[in-house]
PDB file of N, CA and C in Angstrom:
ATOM      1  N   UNK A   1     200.948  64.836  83.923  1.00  0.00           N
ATOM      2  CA  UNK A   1     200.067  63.805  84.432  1.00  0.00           C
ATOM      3  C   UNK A   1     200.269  63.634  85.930  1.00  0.00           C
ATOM      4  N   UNK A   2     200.184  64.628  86.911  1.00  0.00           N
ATOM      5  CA  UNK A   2     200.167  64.166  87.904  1.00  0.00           C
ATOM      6  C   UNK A   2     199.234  64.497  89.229  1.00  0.00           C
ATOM      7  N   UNK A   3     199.560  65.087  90.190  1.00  0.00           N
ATOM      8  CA  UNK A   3     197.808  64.745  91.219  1.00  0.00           C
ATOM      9  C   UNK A   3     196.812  65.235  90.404  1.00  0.00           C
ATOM     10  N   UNK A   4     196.641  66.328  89.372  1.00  0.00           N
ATOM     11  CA  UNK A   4     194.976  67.074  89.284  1.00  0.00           C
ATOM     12  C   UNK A   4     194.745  66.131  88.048  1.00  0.00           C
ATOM     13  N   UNK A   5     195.283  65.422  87.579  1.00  0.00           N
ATOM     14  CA  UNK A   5     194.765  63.722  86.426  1.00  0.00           C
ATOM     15  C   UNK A   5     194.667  63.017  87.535  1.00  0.00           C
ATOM     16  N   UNK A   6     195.009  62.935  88.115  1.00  0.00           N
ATOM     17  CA  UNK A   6     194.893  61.272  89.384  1.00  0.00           C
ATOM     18  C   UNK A   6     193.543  61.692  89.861  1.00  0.00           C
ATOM     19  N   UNK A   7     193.270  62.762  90.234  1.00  0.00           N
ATOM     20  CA  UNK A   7     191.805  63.394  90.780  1.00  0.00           C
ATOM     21  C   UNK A   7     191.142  63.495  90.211  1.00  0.00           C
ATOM     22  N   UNK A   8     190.971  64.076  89.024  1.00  0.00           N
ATOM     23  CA  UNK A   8     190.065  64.327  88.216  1.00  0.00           C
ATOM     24  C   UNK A   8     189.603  62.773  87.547  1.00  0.00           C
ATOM     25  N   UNK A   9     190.378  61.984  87.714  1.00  0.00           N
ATOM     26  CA  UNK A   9     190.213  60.469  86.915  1.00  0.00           C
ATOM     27  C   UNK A   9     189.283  60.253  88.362  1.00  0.00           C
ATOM     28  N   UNK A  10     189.616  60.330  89.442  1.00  0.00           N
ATOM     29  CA  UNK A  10     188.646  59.302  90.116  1.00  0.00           C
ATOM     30  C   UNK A  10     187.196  60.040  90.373  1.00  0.00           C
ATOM     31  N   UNK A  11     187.493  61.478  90.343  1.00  0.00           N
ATOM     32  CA  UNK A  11     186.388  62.859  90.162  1.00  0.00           C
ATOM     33  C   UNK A  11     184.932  62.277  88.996  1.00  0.00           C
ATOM     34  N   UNK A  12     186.224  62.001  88.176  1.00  0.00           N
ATOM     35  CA  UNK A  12     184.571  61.135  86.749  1.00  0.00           C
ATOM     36  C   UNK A  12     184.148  60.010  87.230  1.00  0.00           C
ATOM     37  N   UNK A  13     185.090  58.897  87.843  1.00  0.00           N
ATOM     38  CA  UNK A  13     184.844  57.752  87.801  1.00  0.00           C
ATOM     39  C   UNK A  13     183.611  57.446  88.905  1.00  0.00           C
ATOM     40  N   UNK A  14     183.829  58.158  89.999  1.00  0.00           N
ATOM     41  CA  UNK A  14     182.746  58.684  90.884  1.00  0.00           C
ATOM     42  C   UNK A  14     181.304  58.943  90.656  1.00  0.00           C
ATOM     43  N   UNK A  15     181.873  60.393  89.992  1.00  0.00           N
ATOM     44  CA  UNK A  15     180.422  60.618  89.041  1.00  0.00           C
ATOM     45  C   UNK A  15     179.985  59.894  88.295  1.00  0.00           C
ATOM     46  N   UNK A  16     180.320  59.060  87.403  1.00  0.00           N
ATOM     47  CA  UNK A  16     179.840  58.141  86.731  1.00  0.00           C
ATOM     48  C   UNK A  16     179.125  57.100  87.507  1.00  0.00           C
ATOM     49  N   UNK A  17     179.877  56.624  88.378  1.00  0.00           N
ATOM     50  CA  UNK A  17     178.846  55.499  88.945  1.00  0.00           C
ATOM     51  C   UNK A  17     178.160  55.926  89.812  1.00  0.00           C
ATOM     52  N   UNK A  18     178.045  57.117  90.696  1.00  0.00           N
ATOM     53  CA  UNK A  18     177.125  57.812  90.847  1.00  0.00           C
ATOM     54  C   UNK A  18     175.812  58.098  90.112  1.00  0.00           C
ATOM     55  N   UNK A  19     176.348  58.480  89.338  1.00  0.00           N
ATOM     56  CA  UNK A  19     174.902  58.637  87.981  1.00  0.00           C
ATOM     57  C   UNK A  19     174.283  56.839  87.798  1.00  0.00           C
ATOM     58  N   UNK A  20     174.805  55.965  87.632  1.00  0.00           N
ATOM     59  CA  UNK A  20     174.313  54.667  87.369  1.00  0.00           C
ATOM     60  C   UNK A  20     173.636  54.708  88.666  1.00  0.00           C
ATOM     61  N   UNK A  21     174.134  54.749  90.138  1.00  0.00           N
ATOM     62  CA  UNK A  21     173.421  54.281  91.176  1.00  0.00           C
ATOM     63  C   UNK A  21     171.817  54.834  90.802  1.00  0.00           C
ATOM     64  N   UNK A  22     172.203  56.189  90.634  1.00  0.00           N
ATOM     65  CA  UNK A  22     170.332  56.853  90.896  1.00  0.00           C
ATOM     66  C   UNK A  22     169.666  56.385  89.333  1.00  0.00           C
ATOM     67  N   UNK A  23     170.032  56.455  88.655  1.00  0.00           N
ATOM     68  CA  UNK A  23     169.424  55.623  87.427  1.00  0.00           C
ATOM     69  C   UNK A  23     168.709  54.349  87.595  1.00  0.00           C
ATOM     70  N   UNK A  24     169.368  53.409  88.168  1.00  0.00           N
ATOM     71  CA  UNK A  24     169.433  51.894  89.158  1.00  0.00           C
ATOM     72  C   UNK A  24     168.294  52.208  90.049  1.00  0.00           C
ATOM     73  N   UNK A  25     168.558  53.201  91.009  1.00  0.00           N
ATOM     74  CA  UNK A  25     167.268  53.418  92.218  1.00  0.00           C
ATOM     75  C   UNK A  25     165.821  53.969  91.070  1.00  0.00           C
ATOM     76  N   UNK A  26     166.339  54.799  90.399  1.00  0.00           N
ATOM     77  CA  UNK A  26     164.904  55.227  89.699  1.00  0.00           C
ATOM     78  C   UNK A  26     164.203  54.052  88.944  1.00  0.00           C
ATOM     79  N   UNK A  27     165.124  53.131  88.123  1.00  0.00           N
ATOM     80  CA  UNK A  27     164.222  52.153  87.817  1.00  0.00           C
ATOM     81  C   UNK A  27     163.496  51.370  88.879  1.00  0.00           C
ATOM     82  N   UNK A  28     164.290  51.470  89.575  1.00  0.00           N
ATOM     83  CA  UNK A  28     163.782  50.262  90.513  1.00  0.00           C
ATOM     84  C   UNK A  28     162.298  50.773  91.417  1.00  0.00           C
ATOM     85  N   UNK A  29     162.358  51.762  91.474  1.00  0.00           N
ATOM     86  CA  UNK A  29     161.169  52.904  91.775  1.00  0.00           C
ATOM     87  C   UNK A  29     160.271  52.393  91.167  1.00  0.00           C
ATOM     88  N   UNK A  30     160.439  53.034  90.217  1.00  0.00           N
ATOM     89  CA  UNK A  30     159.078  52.811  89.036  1.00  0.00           C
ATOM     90  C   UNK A  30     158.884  51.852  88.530  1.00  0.00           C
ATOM     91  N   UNK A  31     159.552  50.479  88.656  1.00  0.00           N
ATOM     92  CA  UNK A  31     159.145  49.041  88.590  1.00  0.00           C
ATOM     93  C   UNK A  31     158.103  49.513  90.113  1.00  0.00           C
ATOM     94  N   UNK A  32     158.852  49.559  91.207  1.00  0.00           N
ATOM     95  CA  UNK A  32     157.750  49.501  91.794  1.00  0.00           C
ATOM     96  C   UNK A  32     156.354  50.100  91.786  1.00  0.00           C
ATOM     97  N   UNK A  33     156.083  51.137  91.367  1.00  0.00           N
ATOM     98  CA  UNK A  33     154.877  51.891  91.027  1.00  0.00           C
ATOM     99  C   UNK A  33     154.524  51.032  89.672  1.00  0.00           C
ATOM    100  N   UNK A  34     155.041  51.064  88.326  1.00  0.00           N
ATOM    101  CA  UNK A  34     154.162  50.200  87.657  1.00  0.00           C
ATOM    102  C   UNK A  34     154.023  48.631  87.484  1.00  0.00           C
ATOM    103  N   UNK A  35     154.959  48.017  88.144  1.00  0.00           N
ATOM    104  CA  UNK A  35     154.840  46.465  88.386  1.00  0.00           C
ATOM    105  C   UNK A  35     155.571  46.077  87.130  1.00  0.00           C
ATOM    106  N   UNK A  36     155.809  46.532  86.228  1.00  0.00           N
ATOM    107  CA  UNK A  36     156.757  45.744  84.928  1.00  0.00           C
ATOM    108  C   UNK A  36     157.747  46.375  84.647  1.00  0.00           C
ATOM    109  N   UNK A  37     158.842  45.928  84.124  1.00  0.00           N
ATOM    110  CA  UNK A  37     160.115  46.285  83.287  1.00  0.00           C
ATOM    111  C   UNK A  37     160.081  47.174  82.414  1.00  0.00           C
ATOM    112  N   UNK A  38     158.990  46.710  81.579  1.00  0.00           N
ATOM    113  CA  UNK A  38     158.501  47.366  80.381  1.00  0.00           C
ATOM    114  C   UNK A  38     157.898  48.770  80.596  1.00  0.00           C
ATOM    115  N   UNK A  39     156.566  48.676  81.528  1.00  0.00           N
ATOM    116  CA  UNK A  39     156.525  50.146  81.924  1.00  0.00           C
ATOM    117  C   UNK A  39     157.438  50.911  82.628  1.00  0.00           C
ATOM    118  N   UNK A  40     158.213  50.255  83.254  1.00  0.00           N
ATOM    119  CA  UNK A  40     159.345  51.153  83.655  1.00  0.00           C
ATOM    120  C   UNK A  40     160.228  51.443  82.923  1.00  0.00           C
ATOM    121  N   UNK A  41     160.289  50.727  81.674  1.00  0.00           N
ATOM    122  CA  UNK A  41     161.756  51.427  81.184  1.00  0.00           C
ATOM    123  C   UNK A  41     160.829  52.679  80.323  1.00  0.00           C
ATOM    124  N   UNK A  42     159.585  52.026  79.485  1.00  0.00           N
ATOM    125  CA  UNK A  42     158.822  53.351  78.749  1.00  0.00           C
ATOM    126  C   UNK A  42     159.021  54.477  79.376  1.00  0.00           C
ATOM    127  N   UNK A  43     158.167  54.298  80.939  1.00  0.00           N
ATOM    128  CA  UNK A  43     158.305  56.118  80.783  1.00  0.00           C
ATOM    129  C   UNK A  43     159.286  56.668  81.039  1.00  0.00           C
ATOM    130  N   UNK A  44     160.952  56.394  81.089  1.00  0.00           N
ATOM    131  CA  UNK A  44     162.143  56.732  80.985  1.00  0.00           C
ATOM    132  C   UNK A  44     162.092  57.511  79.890  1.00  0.00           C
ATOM    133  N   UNK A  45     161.605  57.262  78.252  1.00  0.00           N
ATOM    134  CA  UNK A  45     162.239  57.124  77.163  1.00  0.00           C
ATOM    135  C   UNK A  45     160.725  57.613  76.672  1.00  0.00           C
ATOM    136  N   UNK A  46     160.040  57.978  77.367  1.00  0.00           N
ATOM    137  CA  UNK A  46     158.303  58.771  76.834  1.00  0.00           C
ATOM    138  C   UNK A  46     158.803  60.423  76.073  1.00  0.00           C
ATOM    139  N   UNK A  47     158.341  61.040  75.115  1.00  0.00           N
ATOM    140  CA  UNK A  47     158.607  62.565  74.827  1.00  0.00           C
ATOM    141  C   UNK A  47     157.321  62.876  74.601  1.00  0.00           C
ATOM    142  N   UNK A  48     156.315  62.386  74.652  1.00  0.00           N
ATOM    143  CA  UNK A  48     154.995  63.174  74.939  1.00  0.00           C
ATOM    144  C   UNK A  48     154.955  63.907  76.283  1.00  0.00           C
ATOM    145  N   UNK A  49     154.445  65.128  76.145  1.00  0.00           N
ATOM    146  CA  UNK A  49     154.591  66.233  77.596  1.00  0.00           C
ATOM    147  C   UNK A  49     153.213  65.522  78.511  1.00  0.00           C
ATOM    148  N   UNK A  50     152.048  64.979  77.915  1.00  0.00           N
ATOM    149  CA  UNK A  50     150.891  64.383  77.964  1.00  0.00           C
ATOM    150  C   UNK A  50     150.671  63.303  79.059  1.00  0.00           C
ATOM    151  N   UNK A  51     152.233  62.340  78.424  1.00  0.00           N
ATOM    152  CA  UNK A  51     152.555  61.126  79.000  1.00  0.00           C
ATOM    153  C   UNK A  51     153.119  61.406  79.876  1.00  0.00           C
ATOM    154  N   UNK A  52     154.116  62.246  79.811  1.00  0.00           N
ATOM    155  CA  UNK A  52     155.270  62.472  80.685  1.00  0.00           C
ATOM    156  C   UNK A  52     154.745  62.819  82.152  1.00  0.00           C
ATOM    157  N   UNK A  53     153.482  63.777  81.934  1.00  0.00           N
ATOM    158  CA  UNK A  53     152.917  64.451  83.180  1.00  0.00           C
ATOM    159  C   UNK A  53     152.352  63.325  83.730  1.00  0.00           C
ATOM    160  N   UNK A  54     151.300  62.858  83.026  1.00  0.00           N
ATOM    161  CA  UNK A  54     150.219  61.675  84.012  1.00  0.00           C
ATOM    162  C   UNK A  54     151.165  60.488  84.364  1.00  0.00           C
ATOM    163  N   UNK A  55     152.620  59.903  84.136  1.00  0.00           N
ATOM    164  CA  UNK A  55     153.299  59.251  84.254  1.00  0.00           C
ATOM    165  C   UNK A  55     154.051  59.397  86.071  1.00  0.00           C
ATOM    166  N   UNK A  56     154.576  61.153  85.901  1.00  0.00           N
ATOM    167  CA  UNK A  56     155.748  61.446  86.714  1.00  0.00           C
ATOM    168  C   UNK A  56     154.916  62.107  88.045  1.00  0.00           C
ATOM    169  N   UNK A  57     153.152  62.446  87.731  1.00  0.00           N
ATOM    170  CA  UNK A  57     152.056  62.782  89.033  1.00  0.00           C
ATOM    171  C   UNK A  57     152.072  61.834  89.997  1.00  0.00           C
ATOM    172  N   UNK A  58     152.588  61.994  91.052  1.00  0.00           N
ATOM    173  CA  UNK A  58     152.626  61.116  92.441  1.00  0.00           C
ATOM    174  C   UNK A  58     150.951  60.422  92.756  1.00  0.00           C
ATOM    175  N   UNK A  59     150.777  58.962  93.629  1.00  0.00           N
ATOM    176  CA  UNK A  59     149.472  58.900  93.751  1.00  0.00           C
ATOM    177  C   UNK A  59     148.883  60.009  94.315  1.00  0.00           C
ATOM    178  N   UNK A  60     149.364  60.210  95.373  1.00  0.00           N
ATOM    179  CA  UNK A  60     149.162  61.389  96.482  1.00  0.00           C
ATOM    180  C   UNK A  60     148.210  62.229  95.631  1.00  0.00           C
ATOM    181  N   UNK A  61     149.121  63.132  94.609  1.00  0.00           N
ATOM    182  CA  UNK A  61     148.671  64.474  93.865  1.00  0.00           C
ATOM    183  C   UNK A  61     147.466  64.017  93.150  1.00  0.00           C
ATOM    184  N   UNK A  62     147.786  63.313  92.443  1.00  0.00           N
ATOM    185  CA  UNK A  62     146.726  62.466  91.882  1.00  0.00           C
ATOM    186  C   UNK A  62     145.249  62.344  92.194  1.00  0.00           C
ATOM    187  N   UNK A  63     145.183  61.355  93.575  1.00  0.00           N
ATOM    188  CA  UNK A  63     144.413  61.383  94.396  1.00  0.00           C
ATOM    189  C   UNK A  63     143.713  63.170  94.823  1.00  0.00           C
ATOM    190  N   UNK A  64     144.418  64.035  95.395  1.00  0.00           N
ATOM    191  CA  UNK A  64     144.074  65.582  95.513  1.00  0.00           C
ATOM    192  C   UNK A  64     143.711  65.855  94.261  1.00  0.00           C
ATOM    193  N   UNK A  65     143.827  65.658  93.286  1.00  0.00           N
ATOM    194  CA  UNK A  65     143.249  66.691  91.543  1.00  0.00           C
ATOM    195  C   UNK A  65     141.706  65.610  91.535  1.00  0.00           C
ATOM    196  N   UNK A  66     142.294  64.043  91.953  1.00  0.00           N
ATOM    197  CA  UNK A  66     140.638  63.531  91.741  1.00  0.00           C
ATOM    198  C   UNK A  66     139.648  64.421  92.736  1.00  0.00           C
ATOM    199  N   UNK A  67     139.777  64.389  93.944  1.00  0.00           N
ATOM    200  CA  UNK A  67     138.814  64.821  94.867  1.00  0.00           C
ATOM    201  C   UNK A  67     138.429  66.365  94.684  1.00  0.00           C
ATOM    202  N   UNK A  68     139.596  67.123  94.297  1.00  0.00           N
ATOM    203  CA  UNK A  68     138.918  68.945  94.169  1.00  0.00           C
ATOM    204  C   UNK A  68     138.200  68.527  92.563  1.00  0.00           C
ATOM    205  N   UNK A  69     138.470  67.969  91.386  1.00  0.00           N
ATOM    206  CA  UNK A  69     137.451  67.708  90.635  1.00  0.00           C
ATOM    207  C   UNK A  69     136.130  67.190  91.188  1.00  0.00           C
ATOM    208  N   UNK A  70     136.289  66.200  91.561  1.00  0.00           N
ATOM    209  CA  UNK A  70     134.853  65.986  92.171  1.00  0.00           C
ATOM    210  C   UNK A  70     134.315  66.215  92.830  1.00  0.00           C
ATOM    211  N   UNK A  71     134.783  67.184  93.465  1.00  0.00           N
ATOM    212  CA  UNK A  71     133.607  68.450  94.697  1.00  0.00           C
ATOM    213  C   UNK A  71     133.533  69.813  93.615  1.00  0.00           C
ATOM    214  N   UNK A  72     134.033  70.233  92.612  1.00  0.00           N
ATOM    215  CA  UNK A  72     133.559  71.118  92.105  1.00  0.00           C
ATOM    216  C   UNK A  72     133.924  71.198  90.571  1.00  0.00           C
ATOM    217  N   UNK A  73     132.437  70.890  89.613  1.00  0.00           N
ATOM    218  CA  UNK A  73     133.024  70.299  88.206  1.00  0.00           C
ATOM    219  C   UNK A  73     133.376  71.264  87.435  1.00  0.00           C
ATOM    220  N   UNK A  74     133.104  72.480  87.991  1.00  0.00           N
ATOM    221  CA  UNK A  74     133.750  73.842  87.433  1.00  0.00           C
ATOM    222  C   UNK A  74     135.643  73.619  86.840  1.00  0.00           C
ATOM    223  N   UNK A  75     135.888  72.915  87.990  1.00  0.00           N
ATOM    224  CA  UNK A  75     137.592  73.192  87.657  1.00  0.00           C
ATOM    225  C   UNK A  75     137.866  71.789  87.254  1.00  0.00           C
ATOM    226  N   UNK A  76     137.397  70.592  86.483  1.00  0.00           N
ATOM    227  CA  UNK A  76     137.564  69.632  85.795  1.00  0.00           C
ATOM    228  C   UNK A  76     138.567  69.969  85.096  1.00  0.00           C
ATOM    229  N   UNK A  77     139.626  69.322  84.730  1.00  0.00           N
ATOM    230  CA  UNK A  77     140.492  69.284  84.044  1.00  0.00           C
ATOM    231  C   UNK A  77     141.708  70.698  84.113  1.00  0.00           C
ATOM    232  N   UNK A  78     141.508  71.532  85.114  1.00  0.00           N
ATOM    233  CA  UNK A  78     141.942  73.158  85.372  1.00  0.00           C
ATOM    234  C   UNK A  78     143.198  72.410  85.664  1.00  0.00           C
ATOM    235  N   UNK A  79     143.545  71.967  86.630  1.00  0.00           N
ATOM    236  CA  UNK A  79     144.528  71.268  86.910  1.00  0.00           C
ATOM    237  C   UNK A  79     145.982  70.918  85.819  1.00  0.00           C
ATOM    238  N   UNK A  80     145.199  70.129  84.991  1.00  0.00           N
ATOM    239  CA  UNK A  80     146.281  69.812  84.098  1.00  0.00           C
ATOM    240  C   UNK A  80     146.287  70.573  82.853  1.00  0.00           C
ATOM    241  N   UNK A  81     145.392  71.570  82.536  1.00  0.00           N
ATOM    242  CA  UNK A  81     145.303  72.837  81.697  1.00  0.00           C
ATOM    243  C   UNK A  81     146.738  73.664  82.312  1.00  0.00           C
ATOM    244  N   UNK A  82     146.833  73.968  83.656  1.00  0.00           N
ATOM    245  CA  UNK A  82     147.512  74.337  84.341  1.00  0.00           C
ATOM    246  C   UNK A  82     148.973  73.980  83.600  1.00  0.00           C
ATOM    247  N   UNK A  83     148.962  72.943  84.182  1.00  0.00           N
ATOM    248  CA  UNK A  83     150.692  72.207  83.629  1.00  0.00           C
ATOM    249  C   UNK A  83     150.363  72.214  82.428  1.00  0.00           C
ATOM    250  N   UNK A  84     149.550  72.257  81.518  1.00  0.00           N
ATOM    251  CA  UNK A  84     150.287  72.186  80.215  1.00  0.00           C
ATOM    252  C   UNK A  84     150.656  73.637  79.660  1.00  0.00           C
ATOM    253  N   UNK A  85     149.780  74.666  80.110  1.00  0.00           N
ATOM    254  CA  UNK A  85     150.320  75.953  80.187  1.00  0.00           C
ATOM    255  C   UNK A  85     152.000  76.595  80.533  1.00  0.00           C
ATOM    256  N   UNK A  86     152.047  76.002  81.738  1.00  0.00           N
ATOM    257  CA  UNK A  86     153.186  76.353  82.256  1.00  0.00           C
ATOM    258  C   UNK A  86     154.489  75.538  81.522  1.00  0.00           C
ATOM    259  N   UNK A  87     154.116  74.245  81.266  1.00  0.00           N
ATOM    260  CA  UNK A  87     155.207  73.236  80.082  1.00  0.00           C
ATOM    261  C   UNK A  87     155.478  74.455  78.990  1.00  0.00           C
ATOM    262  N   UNK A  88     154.028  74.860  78.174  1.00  0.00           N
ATOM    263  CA  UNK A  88     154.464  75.366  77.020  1.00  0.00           C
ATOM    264  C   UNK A  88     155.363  76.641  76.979  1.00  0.00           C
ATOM    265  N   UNK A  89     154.734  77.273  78.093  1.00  0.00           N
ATOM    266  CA  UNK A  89     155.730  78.674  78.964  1.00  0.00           C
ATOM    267  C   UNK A  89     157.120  78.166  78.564  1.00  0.00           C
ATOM    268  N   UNK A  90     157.478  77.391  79.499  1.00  0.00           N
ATOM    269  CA  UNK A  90     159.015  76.347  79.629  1.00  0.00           C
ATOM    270  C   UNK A  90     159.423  76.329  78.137  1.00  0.00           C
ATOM    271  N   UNK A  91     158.760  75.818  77.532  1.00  0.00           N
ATOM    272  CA  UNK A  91     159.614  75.643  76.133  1.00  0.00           C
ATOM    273  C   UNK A  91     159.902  76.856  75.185  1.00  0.00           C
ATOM    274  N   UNK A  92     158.862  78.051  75.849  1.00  0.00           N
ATOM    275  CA  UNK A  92     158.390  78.730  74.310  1.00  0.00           C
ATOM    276  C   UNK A  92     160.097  79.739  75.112  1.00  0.00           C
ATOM    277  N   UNK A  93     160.255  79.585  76.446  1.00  0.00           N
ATOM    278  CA  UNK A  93     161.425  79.860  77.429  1.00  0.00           C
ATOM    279  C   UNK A  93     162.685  79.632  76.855  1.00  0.00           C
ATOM    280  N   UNK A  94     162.690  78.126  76.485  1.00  0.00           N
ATOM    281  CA  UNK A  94     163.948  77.245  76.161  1.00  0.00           C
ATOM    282  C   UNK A  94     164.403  76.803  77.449  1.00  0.00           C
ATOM    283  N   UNK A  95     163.624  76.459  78.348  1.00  0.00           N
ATOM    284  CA  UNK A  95     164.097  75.688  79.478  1.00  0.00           C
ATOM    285  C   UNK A  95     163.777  74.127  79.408  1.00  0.00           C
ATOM    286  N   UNK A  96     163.109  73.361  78.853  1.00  0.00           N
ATOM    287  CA  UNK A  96     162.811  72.319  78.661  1.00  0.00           C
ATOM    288  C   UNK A  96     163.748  71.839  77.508  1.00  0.00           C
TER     289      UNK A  96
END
């Protein structure tokens, strides 16, 4: 039990509250983007790939998929055909 336990104890203890800080900042994020508790803790704890996407899409991007849809209705919905393609890729992978 001596320096590489003394290190390694404060090595976790670190990481650990490390991990709480950005947990802490992410809620606090997404309270700010959806205005409630409730939606913020949901899409933490969402396993629809569906939800998960239209949840974790920035306004920004968002905003860009509305406007190239609506200058050309050809690629309506291409966008998120897109990601769900590439999700299923990911899984059929075992990376997800």
């Amino acid at each position: 039990m001596g320096e590489i336990w003394r290190l390694s104890w404060w090595l976790y203890h670190f990481l650990l509250l490390a991990s709480m800080i950005v947990m802490i900042v992410g809620l606090v994020k997404q309270y700010a983007v959806r205005g409630t508790h409730e939606k913020a803790l949901r899409v933490l704890f969402t396993n629809d790939p569906f939800e998960r996407i239209t949840n974790s899409t920035a306004p920004s991007v968002k905003a860009l998929i509305i406007a190239i849809e609506k200058k050309d209705t050809y690629t309506v919905g291409h966008t998120f055909r897109v990601t769900m393609y590439a999700l299923k890729l990911s899984e059929e992978l075992h990376h997800v």
